[in-house]
N, C-alpha and C. Protein backbone atom coordinates (compact mmCIF):
# COMPACT_ATOMS: atom_id res chain seq x y z
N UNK A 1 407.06 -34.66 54.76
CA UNK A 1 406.51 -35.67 55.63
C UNK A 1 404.98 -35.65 55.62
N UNK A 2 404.28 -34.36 55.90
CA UNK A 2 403.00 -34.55 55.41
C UNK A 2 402.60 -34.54 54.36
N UNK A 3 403.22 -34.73 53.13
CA UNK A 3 402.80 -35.26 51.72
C UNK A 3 402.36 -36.48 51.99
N UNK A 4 403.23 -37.26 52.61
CA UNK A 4 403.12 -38.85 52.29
C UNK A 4 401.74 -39.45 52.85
N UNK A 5 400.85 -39.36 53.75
CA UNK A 5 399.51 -39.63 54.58
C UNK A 5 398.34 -38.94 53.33
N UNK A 6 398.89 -37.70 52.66
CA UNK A 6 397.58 -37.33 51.59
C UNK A 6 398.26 -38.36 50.29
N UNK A 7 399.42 -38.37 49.84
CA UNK A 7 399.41 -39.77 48.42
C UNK A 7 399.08 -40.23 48.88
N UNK A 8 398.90 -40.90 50.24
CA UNK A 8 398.56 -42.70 50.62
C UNK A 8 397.49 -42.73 50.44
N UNK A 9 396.88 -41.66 50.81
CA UNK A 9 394.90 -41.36 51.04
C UNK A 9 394.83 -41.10 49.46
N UNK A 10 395.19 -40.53 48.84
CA UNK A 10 394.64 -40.49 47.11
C UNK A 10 395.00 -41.42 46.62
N UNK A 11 395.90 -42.20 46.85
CA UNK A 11 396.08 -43.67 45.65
C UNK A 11 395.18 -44.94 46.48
N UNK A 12 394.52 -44.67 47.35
CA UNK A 12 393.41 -45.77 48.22
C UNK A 12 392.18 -45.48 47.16
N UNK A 13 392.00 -43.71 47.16
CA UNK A 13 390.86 -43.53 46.54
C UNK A 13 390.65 -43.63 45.13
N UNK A 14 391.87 -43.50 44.59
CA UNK A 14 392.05 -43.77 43.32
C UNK A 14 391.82 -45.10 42.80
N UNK A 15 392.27 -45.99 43.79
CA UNK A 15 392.22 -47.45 43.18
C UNK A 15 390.99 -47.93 43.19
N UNK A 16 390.62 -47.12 44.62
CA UNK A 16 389.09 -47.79 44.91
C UNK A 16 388.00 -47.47 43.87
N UNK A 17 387.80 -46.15 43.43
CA UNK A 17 387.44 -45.84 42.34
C UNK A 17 387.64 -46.46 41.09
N UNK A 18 388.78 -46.76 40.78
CA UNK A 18 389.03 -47.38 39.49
C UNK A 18 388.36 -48.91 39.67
N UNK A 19 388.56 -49.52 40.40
CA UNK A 19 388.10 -50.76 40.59
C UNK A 19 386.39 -50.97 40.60
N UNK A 20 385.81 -49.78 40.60
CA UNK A 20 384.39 -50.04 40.63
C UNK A 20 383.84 -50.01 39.18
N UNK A 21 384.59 -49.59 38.80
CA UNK A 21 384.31 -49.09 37.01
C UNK A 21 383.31 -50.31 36.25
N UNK A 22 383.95 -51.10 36.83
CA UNK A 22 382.97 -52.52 36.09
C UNK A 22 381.33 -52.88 36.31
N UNK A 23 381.31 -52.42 37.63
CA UNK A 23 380.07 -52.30 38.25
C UNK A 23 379.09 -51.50 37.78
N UNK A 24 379.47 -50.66 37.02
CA UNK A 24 378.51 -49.37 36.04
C UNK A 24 378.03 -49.32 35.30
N UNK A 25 379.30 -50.81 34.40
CA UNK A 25 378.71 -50.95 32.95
C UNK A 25 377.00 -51.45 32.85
N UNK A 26 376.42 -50.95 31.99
CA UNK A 26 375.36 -51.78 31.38
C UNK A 26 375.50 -52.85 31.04
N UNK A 27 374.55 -53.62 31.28
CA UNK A 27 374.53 -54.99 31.33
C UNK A 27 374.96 -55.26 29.98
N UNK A 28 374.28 -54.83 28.80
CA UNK A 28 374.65 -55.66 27.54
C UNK A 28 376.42 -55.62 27.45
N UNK A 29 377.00 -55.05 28.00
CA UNK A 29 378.34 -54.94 27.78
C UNK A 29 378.96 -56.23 28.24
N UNK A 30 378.11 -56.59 29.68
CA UNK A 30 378.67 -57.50 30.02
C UNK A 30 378.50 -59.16 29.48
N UNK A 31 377.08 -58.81 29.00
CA UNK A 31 376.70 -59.79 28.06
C UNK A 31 376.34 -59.57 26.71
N UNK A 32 377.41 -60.10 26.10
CA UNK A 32 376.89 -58.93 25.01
C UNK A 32 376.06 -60.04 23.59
N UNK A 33 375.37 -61.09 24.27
CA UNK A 33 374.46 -62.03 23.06
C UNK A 33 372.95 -61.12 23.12
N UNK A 34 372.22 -61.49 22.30
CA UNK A 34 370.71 -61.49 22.26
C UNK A 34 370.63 -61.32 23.79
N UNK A 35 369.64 -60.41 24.31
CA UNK A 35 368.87 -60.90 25.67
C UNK A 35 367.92 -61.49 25.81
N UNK A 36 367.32 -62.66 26.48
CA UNK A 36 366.53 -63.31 26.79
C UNK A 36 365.03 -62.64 27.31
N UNK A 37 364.83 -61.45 26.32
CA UNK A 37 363.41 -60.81 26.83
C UNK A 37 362.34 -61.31 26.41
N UNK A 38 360.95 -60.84 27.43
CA UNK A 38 359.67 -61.47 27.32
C UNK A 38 358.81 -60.50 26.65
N UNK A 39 358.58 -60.27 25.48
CA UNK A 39 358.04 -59.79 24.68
C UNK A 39 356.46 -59.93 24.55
N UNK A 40 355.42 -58.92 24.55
CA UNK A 40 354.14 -58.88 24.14
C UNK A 40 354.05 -59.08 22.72
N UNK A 41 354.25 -59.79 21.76
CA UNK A 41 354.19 -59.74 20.39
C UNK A 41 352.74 -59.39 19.81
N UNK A 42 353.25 -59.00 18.49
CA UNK A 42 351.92 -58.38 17.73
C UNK A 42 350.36 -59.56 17.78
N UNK A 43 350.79 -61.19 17.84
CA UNK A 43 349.91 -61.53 17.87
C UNK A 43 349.26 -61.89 19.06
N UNK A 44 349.45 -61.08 20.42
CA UNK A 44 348.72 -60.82 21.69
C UNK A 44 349.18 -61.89 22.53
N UNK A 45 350.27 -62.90 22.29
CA UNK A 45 351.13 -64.02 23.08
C UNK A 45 352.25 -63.55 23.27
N UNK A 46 352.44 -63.61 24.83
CA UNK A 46 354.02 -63.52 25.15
C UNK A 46 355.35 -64.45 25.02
N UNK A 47 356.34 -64.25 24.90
CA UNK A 47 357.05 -64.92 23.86
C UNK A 47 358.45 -64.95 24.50
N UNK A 48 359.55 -65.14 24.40
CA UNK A 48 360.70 -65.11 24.67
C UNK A 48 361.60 -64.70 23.06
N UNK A 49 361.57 -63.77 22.72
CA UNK A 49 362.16 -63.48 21.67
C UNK A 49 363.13 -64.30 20.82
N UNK A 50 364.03 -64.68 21.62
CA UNK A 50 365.59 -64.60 21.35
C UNK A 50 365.58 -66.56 20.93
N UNK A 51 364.76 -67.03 21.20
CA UNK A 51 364.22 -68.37 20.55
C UNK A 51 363.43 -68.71 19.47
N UNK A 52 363.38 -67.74 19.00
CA UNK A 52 362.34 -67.43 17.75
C UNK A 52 363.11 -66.91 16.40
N UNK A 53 364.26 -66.50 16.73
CA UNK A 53 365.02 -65.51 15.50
C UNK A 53 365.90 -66.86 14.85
N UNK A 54 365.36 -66.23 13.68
CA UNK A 54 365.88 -67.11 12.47
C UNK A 54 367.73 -67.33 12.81
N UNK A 55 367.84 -68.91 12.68
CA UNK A 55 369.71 -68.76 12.89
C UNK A 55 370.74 -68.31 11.86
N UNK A 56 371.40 -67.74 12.03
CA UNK A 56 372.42 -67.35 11.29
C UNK A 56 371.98 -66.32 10.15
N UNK A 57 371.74 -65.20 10.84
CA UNK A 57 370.94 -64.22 10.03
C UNK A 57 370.82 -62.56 11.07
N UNK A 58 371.26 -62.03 10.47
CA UNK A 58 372.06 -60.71 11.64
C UNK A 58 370.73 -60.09 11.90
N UNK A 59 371.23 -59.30 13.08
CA UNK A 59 369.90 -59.07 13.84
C UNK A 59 370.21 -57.47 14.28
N UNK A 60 368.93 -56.65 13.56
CA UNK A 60 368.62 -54.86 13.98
C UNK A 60 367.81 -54.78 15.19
N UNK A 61 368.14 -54.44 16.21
CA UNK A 61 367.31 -54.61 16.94
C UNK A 61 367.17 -52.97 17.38
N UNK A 62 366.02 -52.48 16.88
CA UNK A 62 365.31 -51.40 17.45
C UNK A 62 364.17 -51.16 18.79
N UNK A 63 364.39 -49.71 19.06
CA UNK A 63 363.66 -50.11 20.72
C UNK A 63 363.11 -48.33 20.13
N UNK A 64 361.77 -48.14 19.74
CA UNK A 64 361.52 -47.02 19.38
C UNK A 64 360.10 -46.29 20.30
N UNK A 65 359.53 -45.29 19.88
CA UNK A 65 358.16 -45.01 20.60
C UNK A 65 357.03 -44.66 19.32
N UNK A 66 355.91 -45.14 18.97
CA UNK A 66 355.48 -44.63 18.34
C UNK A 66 355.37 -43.10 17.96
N UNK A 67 355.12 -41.98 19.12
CA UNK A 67 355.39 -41.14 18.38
C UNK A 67 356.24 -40.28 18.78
N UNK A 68 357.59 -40.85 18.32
CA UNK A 68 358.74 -39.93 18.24
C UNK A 68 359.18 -40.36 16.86
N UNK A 69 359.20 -38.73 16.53
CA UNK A 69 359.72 -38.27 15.01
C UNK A 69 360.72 -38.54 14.50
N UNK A 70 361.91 -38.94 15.29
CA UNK A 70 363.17 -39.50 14.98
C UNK A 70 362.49 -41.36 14.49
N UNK A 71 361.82 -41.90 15.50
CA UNK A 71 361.78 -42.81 15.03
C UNK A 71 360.61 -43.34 14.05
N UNK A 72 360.23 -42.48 13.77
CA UNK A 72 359.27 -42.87 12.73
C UNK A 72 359.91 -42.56 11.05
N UNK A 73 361.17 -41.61 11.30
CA UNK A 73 361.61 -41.23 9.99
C UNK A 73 362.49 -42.95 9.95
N UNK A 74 363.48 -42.67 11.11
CA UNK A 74 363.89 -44.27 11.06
C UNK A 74 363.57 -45.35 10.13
N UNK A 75 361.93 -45.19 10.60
CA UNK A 75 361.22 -46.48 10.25
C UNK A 75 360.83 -46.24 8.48
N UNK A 76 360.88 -45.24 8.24
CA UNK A 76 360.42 -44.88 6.90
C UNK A 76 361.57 -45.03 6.30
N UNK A 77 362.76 -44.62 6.60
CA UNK A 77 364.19 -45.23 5.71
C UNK A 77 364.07 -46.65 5.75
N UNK A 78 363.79 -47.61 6.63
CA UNK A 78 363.97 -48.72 6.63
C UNK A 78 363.09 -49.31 5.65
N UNK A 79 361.72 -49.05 5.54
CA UNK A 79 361.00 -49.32 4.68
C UNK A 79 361.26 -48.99 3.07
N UNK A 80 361.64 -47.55 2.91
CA UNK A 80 362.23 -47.46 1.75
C UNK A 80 363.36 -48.58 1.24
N UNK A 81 364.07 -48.90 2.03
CA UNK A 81 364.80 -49.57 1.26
C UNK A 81 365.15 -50.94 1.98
N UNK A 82 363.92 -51.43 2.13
CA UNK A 82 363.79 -53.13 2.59
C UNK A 82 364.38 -53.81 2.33
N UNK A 83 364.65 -53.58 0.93
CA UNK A 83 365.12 -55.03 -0.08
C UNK A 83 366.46 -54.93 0.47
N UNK A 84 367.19 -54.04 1.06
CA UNK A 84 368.38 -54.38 1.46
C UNK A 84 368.76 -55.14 2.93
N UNK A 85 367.52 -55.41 3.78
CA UNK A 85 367.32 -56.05 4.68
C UNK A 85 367.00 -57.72 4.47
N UNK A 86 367.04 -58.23 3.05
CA UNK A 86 366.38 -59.58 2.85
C UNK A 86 367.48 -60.52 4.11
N UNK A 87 368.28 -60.33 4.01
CA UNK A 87 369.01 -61.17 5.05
C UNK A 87 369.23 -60.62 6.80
N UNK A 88 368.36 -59.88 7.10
CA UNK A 88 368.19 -59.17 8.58
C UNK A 88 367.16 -59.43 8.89
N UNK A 89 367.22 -59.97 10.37
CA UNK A 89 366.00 -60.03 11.11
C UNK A 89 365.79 -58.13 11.60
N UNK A 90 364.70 -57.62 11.55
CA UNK A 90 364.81 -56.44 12.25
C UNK A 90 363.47 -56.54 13.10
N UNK A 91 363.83 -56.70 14.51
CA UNK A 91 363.01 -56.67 15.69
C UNK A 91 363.10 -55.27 16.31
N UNK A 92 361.78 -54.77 16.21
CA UNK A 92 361.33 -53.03 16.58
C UNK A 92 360.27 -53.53 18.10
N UNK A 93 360.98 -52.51 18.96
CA UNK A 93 359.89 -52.94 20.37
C UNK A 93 359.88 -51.72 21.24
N UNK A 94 358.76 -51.55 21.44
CA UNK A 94 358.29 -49.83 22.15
C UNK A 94 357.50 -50.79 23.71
N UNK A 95 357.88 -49.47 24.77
CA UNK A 95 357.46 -49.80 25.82
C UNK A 95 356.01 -48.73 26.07
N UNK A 96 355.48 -48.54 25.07
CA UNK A 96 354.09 -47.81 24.66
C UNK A 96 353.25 -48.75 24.95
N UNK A 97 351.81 -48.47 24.84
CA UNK A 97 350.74 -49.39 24.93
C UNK A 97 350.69 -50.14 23.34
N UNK A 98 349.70 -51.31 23.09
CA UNK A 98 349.63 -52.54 22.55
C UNK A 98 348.90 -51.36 21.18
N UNK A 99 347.69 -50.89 21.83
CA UNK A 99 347.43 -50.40 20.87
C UNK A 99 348.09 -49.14 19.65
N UNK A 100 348.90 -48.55 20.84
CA UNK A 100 349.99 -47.59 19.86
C UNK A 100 351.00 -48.36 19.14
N UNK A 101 351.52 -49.44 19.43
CA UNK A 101 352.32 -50.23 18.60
C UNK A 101 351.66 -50.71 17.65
N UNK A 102 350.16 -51.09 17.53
CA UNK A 102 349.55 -51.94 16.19
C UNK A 102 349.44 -50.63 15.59
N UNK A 103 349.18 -49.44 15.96
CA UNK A 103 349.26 -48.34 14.94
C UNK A 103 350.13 -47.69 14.43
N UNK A 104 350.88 -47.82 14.93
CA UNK A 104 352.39 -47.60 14.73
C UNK A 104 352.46 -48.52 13.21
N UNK A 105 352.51 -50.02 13.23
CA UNK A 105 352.51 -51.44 12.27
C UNK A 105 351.58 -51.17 11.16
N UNK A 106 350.30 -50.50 11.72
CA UNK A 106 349.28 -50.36 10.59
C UNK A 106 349.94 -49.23 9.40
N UNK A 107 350.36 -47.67 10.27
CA UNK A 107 350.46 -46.74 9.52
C UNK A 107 351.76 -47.34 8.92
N UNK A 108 352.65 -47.96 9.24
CA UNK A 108 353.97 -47.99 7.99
C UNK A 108 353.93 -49.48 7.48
N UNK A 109 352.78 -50.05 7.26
CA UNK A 109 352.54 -51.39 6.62
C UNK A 109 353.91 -52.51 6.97
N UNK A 110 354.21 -52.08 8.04
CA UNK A 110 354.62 -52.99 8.91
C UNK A 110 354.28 -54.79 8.59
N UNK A 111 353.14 -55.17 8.83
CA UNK A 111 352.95 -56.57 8.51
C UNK A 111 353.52 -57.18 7.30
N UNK A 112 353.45 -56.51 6.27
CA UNK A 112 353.70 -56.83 5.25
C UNK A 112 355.07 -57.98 4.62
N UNK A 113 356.34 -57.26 5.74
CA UNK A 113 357.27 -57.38 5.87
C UNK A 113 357.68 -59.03 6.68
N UNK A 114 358.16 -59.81 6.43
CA UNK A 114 358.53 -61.49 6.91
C UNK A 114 359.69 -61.12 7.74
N UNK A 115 360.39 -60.73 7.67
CA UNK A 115 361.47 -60.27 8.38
C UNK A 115 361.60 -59.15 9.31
N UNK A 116 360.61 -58.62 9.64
CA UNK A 116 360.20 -58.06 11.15
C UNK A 116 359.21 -57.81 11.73
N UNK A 117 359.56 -58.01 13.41
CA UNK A 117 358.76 -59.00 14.47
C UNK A 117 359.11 -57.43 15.52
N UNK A 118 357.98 -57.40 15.16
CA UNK A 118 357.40 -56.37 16.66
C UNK A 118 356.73 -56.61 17.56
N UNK A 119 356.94 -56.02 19.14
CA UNK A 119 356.82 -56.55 20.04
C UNK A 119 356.85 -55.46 21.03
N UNK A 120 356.05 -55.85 22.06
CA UNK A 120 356.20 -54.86 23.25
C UNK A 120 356.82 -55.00 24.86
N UNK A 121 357.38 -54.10 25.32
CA UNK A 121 358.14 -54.95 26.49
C UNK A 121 357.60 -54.14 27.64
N UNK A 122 356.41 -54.79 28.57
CA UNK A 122 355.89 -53.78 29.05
C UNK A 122 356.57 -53.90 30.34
N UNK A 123 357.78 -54.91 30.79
CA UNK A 123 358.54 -54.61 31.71
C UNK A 123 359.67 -53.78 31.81
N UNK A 124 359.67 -52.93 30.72
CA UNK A 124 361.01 -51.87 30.10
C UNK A 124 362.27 -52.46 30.55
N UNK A 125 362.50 -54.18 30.53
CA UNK A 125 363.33 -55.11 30.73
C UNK A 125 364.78 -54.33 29.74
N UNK A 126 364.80 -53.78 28.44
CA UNK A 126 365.48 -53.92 27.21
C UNK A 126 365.97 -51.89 27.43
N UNK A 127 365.04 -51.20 28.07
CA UNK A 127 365.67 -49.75 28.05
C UNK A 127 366.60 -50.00 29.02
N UNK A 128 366.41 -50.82 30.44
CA UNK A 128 367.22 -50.63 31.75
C UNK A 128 368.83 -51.82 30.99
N UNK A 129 368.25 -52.29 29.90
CA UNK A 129 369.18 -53.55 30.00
C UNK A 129 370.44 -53.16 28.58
N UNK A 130 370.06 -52.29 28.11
CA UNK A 130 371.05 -51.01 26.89
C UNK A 130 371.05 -49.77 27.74
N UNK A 131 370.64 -49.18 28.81
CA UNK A 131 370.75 -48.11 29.25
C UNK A 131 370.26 -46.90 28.51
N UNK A 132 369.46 -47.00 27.64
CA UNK A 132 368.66 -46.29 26.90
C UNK A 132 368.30 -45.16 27.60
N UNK A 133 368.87 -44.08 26.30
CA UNK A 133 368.58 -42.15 26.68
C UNK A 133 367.71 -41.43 25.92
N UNK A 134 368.70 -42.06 24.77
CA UNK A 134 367.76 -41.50 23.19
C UNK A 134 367.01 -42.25 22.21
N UNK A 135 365.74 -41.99 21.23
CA UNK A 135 365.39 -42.83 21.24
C UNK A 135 365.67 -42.36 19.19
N UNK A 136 365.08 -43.05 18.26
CA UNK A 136 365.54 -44.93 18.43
C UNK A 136 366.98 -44.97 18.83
N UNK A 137 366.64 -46.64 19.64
CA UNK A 137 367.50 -47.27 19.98
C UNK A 137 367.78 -48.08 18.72
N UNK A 138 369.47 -48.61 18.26
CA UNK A 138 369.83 -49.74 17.48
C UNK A 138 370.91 -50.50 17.89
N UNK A 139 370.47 -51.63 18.26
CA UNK A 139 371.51 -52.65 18.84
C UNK A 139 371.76 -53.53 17.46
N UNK A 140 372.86 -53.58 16.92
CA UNK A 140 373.26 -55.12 15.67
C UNK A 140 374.27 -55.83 16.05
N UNK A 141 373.13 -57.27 15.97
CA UNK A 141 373.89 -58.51 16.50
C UNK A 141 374.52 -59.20 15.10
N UNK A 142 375.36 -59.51 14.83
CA UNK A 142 375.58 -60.58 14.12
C UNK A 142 375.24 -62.01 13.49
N UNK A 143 375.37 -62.80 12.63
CA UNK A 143 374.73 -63.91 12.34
C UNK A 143 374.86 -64.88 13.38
N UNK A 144 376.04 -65.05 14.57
CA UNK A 144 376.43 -65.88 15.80
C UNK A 144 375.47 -65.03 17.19
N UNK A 145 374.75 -64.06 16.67
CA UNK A 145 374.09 -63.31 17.88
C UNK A 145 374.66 -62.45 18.54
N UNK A 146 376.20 -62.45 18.26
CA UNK A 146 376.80 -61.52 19.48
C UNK A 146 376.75 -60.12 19.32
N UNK A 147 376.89 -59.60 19.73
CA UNK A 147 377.09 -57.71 19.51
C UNK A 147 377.73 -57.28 18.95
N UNK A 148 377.53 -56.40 17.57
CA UNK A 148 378.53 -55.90 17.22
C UNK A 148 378.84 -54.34 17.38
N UNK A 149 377.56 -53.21 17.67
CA UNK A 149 377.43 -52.43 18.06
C UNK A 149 376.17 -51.68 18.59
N UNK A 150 376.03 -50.39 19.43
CA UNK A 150 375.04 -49.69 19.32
C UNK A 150 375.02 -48.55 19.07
N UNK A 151 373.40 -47.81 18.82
CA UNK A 151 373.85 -46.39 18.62
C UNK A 151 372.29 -45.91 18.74
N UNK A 152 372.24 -44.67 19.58
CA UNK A 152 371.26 -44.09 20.02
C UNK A 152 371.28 -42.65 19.39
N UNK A 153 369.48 -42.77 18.82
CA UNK A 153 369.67 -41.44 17.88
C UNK A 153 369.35 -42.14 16.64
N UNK A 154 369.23 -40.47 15.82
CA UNK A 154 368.61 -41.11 14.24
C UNK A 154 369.77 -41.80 13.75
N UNK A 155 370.31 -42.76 13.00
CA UNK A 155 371.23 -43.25 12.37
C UNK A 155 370.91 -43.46 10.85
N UNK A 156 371.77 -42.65 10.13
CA UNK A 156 371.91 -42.73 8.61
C UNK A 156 371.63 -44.48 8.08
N UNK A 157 370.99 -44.34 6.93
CA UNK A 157 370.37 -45.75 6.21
C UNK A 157 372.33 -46.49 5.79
N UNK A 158 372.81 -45.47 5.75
CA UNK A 158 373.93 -46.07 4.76
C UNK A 158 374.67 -46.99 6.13
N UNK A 159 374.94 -45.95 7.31
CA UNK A 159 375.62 -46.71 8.27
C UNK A 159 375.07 -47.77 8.88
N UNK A 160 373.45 -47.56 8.89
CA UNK A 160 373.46 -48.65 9.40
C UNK A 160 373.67 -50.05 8.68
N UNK A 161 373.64 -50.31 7.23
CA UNK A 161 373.84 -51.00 6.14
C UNK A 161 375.23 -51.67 6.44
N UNK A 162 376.42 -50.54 6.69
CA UNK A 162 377.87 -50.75 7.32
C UNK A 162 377.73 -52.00 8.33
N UNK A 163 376.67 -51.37 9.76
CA UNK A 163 377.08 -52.36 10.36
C UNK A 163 376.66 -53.49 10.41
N UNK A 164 375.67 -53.80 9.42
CA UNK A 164 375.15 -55.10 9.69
C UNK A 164 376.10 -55.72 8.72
N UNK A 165 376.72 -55.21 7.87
CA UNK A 165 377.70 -56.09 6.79
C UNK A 165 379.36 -56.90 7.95
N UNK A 166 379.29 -56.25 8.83
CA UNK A 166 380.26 -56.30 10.25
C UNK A 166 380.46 -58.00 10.30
């Protein structure tokens, strides 16, 4: 007889619990297109990103710091092997100052490149909005924009190659 008052009280709390689960997720989960962020871009105008990216053309979206070592090797695989990016937009954006990001662009000849658009988000709109721990961040959208995955941390050149083929 007094079993039955503690199940009643654990399957209240149980449900209630389970039912909040949704409320936790990170936002991109719940939306999982391009986000509509306001970007400091390299050429000193703020911008709305996600109106600017070439259509139908898959999208790397990195969120790095100039100087973290993970993401600077990152950036040096990517560069090594560009030519396999001709059909990727790859948008790189640090919540660093303006000037550590153009040096960041200068030291890995960054400009050079037509197909990526760096940018700064000095409202850290894009860490709170992936829930960002580790850094680089890689979000890949697809040629329709939508999400196809993420992954925080250094990520191998080959996998990430995998997912943009997705």
């Amino acid at each position: 007889m007094k079993k039955r008052p503690l199940l009643l009280v654990s399957l209240i709390i149980s449900i209630t619990t389970l039912s909040q689960t949704d409320s936790i997720q990170p936002p991109y989960k719940k939306f999982p297109n391009f986000p509509p962020v306001k970007l400091l871009l390299v050429d000193s105008t703020t911008g709305t990103i996600k109106d600017d990216l070439p259509k139908k053309k898959a999208v790397m979206l990195m969120l790095f710091s100039p100087d973290c070592d993970h993401c600077q090797h990152e950036t040096e695989e990517i560069v090594k092997n560009i030519e396999k990016f001709e059909k990727v937009t790859i948008v790189m954006i640090t919540t660093r100052p303006y000037a550590d990001m153009m040096a960041f662009r200068e030291r890995y000849g960054l400009a050079q490149y037509k197909n990526i658009i760096m940018g700064q988000d000095p409202q850290f709109f894009l860490f709170s909005f992936y829930n960002v721990r580790n850094l680089p961040f890689l979000a890949f959208y697809d040629k329709k924009g939508e999400l196809i995955s993420v992954f925080a941390g250094s990520m191998p050149m080959e996998k990430v190659l995998i997912e943009l083929e997705k």
